[in-house]
C-alpha atoms as a PDB file:
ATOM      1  CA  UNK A   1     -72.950 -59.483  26.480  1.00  0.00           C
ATOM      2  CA  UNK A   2     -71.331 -57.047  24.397  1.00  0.00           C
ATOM      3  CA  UNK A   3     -70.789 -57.884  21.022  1.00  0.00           C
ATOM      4  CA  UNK A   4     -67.110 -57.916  19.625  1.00  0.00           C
ATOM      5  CA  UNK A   5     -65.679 -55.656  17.022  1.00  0.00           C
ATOM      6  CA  UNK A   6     -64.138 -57.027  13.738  1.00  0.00           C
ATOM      7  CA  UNK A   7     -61.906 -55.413  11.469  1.00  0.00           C
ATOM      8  CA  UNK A   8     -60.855 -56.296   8.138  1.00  0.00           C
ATOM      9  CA  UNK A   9     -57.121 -55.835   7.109  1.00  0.00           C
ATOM     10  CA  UNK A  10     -55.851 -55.818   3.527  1.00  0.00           C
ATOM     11  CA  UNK A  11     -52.266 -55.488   3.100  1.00  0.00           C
ATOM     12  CA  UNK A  12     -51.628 -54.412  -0.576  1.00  0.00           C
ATOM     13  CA  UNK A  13     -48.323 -53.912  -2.256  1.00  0.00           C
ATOM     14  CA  UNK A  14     -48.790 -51.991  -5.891  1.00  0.00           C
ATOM     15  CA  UNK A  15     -52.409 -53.998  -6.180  1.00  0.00           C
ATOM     16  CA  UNK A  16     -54.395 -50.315  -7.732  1.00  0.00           C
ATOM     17  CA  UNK A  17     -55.804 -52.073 -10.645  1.00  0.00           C
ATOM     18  CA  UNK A  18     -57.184 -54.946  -8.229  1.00  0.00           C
ATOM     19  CA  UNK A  19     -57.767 -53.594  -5.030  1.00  0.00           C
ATOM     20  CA  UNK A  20     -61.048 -51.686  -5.717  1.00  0.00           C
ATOM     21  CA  UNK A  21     -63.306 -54.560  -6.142  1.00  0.00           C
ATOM     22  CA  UNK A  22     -62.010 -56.261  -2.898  1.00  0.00           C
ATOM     23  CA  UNK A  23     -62.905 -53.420  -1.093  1.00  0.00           C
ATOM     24  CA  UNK A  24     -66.035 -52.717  -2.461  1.00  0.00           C
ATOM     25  CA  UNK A  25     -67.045 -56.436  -0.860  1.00  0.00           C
ATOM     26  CA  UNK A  26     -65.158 -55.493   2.495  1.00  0.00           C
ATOM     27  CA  UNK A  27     -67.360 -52.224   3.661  1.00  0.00           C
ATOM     28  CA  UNK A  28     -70.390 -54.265   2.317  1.00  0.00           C
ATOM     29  CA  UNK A  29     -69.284 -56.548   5.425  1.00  0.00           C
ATOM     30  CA  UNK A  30     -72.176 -56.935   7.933  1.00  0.00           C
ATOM     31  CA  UNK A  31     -70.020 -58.549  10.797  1.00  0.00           C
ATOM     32  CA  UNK A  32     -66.842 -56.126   9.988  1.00  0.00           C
ATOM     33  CA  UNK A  33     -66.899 -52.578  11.297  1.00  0.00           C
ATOM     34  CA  UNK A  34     -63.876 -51.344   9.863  1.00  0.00           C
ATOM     35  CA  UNK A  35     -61.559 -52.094   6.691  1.00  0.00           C
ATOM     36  CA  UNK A  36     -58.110 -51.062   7.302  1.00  0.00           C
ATOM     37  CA  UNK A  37     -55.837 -51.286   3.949  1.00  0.00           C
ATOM     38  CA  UNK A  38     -52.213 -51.566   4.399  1.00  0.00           C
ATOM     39  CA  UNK A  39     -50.494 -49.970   1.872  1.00  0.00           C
ATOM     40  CA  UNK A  40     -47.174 -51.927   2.355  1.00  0.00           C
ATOM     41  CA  UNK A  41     -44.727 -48.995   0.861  1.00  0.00           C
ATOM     42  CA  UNK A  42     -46.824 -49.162  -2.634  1.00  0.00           C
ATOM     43  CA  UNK A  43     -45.792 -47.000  -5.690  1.00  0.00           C
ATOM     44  CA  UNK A  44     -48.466 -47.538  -8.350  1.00  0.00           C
ATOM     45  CA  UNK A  45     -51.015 -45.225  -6.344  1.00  0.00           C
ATOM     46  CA  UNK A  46     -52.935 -48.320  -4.155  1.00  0.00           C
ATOM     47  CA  UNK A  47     -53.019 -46.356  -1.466  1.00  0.00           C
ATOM     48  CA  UNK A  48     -55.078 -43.410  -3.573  1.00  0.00           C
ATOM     49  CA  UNK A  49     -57.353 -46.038  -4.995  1.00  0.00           C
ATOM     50  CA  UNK A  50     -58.559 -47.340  -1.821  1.00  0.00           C
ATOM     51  CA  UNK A  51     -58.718 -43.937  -0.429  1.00  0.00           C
ATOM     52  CA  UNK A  52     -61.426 -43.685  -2.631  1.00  0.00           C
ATOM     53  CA  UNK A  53     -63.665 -46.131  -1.269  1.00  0.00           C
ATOM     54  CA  UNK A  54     -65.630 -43.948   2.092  1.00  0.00           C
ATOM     55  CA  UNK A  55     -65.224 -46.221   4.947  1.00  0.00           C
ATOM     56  CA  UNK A  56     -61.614 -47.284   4.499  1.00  0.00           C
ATOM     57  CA  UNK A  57     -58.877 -46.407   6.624  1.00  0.00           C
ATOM     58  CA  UNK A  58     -55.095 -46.468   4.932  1.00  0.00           C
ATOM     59  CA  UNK A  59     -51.621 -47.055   6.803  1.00  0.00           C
ATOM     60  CA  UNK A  60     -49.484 -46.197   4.424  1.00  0.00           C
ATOM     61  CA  UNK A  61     -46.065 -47.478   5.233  1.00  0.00           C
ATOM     62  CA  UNK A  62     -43.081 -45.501   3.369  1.00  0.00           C
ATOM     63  CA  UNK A  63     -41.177 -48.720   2.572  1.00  0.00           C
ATOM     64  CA  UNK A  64     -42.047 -52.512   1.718  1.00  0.00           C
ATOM     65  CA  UNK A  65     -41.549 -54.621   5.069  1.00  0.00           C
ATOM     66  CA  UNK A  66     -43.003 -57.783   3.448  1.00  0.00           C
ATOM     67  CA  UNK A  67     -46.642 -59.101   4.467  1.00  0.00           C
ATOM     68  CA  UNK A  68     -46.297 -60.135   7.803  1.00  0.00           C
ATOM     69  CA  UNK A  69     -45.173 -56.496   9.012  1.00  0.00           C
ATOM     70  CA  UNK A  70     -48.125 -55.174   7.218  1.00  0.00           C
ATOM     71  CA  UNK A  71     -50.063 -57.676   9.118  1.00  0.00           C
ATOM     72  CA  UNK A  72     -48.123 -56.574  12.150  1.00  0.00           C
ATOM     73  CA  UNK A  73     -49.060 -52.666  11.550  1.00  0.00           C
ATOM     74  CA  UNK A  74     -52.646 -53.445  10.508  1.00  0.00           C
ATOM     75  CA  UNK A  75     -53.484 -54.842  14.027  1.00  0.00           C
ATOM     76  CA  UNK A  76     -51.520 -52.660  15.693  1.00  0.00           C
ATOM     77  CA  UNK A  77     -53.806 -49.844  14.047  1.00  0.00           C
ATOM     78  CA  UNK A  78     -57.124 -51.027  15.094  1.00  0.00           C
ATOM     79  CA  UNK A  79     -58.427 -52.299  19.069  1.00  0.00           C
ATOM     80  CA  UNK A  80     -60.850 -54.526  17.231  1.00  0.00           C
ATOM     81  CA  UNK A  81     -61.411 -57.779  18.727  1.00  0.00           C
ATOM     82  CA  UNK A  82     -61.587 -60.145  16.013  1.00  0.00           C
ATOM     83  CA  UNK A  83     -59.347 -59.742  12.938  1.00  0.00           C
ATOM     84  CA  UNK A  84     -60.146 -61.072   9.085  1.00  0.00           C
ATOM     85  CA  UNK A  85     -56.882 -60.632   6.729  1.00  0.00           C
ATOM     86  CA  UNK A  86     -57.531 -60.452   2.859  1.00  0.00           C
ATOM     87  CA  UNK A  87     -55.711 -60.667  -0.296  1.00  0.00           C
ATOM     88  CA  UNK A  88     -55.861 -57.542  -1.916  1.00  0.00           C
ATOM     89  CA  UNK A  89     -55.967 -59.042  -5.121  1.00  0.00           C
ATOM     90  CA  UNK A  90     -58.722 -61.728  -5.178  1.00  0.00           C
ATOM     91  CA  UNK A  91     -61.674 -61.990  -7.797  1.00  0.00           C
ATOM     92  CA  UNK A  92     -64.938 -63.094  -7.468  1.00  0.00           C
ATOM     93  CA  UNK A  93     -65.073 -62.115  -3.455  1.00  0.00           C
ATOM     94  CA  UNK A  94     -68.558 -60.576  -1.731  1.00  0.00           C
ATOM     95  CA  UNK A  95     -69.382 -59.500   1.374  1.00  0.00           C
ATOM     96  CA  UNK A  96     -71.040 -62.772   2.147  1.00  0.00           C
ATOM     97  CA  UNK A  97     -67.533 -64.299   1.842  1.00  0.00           C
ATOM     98  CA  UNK A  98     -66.527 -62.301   4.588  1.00  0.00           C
ATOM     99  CA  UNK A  99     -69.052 -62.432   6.772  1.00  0.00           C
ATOM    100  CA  UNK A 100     -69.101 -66.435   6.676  1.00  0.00           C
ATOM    101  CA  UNK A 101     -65.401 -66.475   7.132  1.00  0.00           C
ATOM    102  CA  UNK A 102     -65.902 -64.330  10.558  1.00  0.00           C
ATOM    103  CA  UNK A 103     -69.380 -65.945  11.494  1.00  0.00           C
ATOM    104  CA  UNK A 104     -68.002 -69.446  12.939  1.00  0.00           C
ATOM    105  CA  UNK A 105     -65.718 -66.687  15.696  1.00  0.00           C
ATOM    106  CA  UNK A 106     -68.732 -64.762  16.366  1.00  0.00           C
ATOM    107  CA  UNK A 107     -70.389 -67.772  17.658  1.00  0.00           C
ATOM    108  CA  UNK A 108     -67.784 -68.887  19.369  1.00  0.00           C
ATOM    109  CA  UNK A 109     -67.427 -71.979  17.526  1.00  0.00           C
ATOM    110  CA  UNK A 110     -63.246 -71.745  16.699  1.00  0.00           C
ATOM    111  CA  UNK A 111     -59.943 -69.673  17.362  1.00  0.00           C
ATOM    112  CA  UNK A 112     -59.625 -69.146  13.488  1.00  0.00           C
ATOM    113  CA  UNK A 113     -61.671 -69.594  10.582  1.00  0.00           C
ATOM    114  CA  UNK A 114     -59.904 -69.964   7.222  1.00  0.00           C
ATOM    115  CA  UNK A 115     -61.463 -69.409   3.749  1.00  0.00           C
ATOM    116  CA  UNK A 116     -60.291 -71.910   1.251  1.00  0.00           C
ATOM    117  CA  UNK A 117     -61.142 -71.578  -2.524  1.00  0.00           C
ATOM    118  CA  UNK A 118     -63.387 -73.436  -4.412  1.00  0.00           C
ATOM    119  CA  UNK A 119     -65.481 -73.036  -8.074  1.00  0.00           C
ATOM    120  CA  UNK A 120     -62.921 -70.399  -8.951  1.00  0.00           C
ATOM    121  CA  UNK A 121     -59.861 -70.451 -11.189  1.00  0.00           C
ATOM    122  CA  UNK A 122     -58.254 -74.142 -11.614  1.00  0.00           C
ATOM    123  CA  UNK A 123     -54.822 -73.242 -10.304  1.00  0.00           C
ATOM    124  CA  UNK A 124     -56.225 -71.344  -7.129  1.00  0.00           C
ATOM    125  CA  UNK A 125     -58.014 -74.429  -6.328  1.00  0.00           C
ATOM    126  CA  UNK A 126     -55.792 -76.661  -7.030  1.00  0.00           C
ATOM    127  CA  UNK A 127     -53.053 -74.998  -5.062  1.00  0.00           C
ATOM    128  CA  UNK A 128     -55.354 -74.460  -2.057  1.00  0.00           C
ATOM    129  CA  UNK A 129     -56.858 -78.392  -2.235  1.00  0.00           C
ATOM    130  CA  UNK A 130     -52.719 -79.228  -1.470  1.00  0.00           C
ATOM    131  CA  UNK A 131     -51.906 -76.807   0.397  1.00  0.00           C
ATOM    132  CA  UNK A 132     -55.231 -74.645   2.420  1.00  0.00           C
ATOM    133  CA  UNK A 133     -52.721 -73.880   5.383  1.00  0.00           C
ATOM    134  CA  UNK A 134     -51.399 -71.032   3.034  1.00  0.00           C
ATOM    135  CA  UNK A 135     -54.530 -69.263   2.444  1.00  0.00           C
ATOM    136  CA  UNK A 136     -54.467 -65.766   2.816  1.00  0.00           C
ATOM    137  CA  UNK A 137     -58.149 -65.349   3.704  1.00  0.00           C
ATOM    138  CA  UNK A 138     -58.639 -65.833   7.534  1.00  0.00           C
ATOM    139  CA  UNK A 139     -60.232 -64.792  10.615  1.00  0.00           C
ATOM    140  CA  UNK A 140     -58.697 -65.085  13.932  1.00  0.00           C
ATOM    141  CA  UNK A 141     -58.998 -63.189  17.478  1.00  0.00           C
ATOM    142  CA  UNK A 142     -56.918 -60.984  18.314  1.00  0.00           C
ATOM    143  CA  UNK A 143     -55.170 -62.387  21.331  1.00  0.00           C
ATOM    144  CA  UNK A 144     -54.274 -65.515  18.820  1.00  0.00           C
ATOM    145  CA  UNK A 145     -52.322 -63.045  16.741  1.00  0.00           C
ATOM    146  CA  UNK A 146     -50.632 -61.216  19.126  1.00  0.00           C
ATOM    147  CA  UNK A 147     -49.216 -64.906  20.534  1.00  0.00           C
ATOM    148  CA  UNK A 148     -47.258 -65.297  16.951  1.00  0.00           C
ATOM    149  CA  UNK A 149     -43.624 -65.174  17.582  1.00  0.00           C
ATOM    150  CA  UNK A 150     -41.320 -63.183  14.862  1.00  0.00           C
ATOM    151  CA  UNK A 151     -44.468 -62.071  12.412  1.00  0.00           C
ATOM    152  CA  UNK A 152     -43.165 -58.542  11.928  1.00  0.00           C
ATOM    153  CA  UNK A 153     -39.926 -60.646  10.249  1.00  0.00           C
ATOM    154  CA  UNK A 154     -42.332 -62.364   7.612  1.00  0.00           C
ATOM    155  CA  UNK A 155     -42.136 -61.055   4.349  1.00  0.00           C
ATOM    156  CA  UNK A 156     -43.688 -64.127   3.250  1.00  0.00           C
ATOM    157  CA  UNK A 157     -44.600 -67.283   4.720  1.00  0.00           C
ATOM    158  CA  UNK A 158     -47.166 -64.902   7.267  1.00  0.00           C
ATOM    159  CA  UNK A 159     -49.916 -67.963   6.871  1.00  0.00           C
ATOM    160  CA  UNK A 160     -47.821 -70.829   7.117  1.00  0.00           C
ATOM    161  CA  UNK A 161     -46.556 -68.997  10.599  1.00  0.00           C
ATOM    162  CA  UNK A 162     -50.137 -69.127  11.751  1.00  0.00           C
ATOM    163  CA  UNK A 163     -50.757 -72.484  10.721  1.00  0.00           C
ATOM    164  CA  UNK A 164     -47.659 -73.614  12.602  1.00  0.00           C
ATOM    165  CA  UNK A 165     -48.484 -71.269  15.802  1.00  0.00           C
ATOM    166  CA  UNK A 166     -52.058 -72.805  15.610  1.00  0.00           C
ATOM    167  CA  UNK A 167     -51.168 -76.249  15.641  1.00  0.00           C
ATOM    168  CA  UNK A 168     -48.411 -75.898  18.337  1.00  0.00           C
ATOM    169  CA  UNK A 169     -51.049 -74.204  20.599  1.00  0.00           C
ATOM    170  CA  UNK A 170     -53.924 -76.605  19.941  1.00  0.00           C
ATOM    171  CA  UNK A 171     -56.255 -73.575  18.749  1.00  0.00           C
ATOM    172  CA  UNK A 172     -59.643 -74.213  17.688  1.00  0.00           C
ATOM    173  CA  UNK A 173     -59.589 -74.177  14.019  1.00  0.00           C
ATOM    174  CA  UNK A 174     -62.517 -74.398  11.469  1.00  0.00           C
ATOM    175  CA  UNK A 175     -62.614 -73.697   7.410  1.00  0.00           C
ATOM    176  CA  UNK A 176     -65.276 -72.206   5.073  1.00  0.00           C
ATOM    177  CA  UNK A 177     -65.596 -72.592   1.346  1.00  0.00           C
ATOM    178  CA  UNK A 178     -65.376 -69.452  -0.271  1.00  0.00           C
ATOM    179  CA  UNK A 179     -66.814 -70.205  -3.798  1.00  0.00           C
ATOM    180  CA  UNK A 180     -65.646 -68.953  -7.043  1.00  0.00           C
ATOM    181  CA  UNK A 181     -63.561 -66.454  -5.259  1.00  0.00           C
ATOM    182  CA  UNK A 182     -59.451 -66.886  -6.816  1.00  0.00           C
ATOM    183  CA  UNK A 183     -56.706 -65.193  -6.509  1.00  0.00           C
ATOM    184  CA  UNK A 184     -54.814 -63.594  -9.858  1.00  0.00           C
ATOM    185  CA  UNK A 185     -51.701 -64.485 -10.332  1.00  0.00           C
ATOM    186  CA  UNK A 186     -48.315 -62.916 -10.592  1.00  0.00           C
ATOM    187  CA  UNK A 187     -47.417 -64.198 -14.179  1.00  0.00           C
ATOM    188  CA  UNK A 188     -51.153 -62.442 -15.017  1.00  0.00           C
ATOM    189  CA  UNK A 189     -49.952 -59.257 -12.829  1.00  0.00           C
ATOM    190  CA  UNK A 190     -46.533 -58.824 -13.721  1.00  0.00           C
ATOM    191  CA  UNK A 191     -46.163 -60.773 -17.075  1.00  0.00           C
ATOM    192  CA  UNK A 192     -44.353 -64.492 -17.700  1.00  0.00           C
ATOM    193  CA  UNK A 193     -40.941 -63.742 -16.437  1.00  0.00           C
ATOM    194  CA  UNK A 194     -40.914 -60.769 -14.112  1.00  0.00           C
ATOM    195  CA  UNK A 195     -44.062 -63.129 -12.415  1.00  0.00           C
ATOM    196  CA  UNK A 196     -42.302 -66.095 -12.470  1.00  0.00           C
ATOM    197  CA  UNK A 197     -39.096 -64.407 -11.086  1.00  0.00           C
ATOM    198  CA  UNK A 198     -41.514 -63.124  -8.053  1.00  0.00           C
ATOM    199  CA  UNK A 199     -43.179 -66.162  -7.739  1.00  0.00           C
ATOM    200  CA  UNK A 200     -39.721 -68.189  -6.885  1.00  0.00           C
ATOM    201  CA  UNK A 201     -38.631 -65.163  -4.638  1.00  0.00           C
ATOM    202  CA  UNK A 202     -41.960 -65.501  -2.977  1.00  0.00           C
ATOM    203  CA  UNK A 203     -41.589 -70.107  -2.342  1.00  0.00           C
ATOM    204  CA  UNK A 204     -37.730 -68.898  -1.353  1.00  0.00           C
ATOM    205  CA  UNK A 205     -38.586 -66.663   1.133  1.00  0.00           C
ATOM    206  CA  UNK A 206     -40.938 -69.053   2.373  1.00  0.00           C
ATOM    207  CA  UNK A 207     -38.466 -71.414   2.719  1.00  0.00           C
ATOM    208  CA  UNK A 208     -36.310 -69.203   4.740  1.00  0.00           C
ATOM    209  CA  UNK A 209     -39.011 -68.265   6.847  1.00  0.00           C
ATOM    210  CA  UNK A 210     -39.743 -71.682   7.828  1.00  0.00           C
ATOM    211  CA  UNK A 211     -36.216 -72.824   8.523  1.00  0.00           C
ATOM    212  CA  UNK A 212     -35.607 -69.697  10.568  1.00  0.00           C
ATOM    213  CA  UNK A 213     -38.559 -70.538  12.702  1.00  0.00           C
ATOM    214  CA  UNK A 214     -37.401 -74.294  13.160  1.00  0.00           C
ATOM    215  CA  UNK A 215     -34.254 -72.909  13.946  1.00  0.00           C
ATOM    216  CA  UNK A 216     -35.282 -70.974  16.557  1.00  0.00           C
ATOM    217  CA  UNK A 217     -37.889 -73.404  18.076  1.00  0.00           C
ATOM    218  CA  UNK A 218     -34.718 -76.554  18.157  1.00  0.00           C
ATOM    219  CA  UNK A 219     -32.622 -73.491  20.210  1.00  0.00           C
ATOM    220  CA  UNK A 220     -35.200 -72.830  22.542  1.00  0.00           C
ATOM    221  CA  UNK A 221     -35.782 -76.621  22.859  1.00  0.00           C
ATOM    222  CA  UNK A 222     -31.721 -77.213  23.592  1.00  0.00           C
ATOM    223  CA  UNK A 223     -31.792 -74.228  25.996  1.00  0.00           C
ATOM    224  CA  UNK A 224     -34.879 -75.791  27.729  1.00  0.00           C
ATOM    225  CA  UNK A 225     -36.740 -72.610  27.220  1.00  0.00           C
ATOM    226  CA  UNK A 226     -40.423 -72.556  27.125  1.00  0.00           C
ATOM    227  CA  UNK A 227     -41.445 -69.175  24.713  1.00  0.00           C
ATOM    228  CA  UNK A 228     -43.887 -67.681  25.978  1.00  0.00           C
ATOM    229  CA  UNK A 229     -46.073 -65.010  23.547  1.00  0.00           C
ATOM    230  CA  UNK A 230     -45.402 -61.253  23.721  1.00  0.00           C
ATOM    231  CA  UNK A 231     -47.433 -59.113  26.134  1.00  0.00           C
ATOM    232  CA  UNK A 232     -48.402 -55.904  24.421  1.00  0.00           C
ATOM    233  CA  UNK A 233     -50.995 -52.907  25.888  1.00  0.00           C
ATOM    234  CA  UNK A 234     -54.140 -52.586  24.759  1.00  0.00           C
ATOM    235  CA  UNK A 235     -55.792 -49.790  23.448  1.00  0.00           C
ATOM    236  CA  UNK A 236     -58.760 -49.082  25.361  1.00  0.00           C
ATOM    237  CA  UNK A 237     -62.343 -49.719  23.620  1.00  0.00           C
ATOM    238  CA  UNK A 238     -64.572 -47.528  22.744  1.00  0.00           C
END
């Protein structure tokens, strides 16, 4: 039996003074064979950083569409079977992280694996231990994406729109610790108040992308119509 092909996809909005040490533990991946970096209409030179790393391919995309639509154009970029997403700006993160976030879908064991923080900074954990649905470090395969309504709409709220997807179609779902891996924060990136002013954009936008979706999904229910996931072509393997 042939064995699938993973890909790793990092969508990265102005993350240059992060992003090298993420990918440094992506190509060191021994279940990945290709890191894909979406450089989601960056102006701080991210896309030049990781350009520097051999192994990685870079989308650049010429304006911000917000992370699912990076998602969106990641996938679309790649015919690998199995997909991993990663924060672009996490700390602490190896390629063992990886591979043990992809291992439980190579062996068939779930639909989607999700990496959940643990040993690392006290907020990371303490946000994931509340809420782990919202972690941005997951594996999935591919055909579970591509059955997501509305992603390329995301600009946040990509993970809880998995989550949701997920449970609605009873996937297979399985979660790995990821020790003393965290993610930096946007007060720490940005300063106090420009990171604090993003951080409430980001919970707003959230919001909105949660009530569109429920919004949608009581129409649907009204009009007795049963969604069904989009059909796309796929590129032929290699």
């Amino acid at each position: 039996m042939k064995q699938p092909k993973a890909a790793i996809i990092i969508p990265a909005y102005n993350e240059a003074p992060r992003i090298q040490t993420v990918l440094q533990a992506a190509v060191g991946s021994k279940l990945a064979s290709e890191v894909i970096v979406v450089s989601d209409g960056s102006k701080d030179g991210t896309a030049e950083v990781a350009a520097r790393i051999p192994g990685v391919t870079i989308i650049p995309l010429p304006h911000n569409v917000g992370k699912g639509g990076a998602m969106v154009a990641g996938v679309g970029s790649t015919n690998a079977d199995i997909i991993v997403f990663v924060d672009a700006d996490l700390k602490g993160l190896t390629p063992k992280h990886i591979d043990d976030i992809l291992a439980p879908i190579f062996r068939n064991e779930c639909d989607m694996c999700i990496g959940v923080f643990r040993g690392g900074k006290f907020w990371s954990n303490t946000a994931q231990r509340i809420a782990p649905y919202t972690s941005g470090q997951r594996a999935m395969k591919r055909e579970m994406f591509e059955s997501i309504p509305y992603m390329h709409e995301l600009r946040m709220g990509a993970e809880m729109a998995i989550t949701r997807t997920s449970r609605r179609m009873r996937w297979r779902t399985a979660s790995v610790v990821l020790r003393g891996v965290s993610n930096s924060h946007k007060e720490a990136k940005m300063g106090l108040m420009k990171g604090a002013a993003a951080r409430a954009k980001m919970y707003r936008e959230m919001a909105r992308a949660t009530l569109r979706e429920q919004r949608r999904m009581q129409t649907k229910r009204r009009l007795n119509v049963r969604w069904e996931p989009p059909t796309r072509k796929r590129k032929k393997k290699d």
